[in-house]
C-alpha atoms as a PDB file:
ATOM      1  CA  UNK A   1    -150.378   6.851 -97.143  1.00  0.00           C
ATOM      2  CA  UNK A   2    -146.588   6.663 -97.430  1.00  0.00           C
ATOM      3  CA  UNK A   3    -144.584   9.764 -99.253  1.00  0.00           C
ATOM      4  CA  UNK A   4    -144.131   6.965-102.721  1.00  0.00           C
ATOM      5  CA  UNK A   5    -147.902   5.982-102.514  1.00  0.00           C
ATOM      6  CA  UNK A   6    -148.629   9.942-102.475  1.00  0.00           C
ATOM      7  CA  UNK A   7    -146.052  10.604-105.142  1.00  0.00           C
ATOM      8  CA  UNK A   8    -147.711   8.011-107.209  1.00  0.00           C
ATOM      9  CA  UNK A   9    -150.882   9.544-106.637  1.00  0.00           C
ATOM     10  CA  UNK A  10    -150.064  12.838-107.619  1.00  0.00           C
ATOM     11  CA  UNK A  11    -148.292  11.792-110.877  1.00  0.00           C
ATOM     12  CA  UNK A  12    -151.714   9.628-112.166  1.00  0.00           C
ATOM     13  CA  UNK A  13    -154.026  12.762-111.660  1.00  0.00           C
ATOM     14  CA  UNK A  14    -151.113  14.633-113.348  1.00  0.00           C
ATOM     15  CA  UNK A  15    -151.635  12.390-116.205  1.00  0.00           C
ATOM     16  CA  UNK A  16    -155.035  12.353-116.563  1.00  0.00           C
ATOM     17  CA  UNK A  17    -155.098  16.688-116.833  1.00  0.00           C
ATOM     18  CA  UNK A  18    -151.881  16.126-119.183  1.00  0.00           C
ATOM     19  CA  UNK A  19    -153.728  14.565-121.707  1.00  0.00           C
ATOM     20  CA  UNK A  20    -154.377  16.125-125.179  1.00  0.00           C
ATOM     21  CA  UNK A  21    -157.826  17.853-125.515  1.00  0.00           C
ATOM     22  CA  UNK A  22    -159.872  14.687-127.776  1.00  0.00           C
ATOM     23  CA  UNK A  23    -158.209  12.289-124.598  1.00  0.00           C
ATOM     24  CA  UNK A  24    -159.939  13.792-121.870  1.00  0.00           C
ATOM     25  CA  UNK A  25    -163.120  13.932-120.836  1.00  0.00           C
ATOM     26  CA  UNK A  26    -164.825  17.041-120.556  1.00  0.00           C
ATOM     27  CA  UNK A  27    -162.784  20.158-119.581  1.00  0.00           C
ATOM     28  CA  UNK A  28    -162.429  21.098-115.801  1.00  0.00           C
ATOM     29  CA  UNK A  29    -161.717  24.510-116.854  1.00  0.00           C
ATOM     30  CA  UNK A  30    -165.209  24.715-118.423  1.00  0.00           C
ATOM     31  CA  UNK A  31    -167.166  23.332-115.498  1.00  0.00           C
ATOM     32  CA  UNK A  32    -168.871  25.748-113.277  1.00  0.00           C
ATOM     33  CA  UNK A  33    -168.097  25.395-110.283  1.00  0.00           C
ATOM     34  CA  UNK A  34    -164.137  25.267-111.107  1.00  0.00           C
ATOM     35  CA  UNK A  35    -162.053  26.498-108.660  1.00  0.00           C
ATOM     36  CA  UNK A  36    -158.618  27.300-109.384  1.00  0.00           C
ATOM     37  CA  UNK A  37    -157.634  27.106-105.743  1.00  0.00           C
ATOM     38  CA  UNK A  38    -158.396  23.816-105.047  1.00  0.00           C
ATOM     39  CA  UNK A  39    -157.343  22.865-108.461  1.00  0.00           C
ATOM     40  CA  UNK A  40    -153.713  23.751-107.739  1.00  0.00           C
ATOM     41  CA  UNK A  41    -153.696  22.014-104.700  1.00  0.00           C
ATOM     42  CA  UNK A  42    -154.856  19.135-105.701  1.00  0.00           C
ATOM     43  CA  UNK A  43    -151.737  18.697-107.981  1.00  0.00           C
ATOM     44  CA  UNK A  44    -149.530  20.390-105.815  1.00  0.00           C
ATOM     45  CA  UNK A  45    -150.283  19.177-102.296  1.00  0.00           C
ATOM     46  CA  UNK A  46    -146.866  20.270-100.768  1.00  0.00           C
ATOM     47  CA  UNK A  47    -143.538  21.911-101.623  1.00  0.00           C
ATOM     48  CA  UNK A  48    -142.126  18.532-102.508  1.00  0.00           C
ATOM     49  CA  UNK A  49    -144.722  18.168-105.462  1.00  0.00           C
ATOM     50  CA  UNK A  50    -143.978  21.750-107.120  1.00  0.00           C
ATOM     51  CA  UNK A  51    -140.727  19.937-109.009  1.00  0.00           C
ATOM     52  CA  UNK A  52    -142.062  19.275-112.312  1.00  0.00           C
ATOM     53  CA  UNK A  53    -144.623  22.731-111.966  1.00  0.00           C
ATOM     54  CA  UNK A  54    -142.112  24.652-115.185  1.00  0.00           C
ATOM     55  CA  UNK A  55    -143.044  21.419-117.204  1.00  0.00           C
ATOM     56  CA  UNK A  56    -147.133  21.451-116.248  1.00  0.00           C
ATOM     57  CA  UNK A  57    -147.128  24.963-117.090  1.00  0.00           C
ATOM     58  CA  UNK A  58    -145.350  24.560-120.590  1.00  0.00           C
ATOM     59  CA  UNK A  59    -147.930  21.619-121.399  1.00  0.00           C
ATOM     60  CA  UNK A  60    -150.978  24.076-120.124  1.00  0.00           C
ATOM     61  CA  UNK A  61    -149.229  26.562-122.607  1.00  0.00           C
ATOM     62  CA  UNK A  62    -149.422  24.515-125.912  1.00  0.00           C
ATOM     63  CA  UNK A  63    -152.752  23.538-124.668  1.00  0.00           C
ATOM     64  CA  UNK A  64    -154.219  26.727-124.639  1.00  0.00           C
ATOM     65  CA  UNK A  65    -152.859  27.776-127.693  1.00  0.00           C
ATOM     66  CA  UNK A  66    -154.247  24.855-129.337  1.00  0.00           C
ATOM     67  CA  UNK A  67    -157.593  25.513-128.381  1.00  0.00           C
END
């Protein structure tokens, strides 16, 4: 897998956590066997990927306060 393939990649499962609460399926942060390690790195796989992480933060924000 190229670097754009990868990119692409990491922006669709970007989207699919971005999405407002009655858009997703069930919450990963509810599931059980969550783990916030592997969570991160699934989004952020490399330095390279951690140049939007201010904006997924702010949309985590208004998500939780939602809630």
């Amino acid at each position: 897998m190229d670097a754009k393939q990868l990119h692409g990649e990491i922006e669709a499962r970007k989207e699919m956590l971005l999405r407002l609460p009655s858009q997703r399926q069930p919450d990963a942060f509810d599931s059980l066997d969550f783990d916030p390690i592997k969570f991160v790195n699934t989004i952020y796989p490399d330095e390279t990927s951690l140049t939007d992480i201010d904006r997924f933060v702010g949309v985590l924000q208004k998500q939780a306060s939602v809630a």
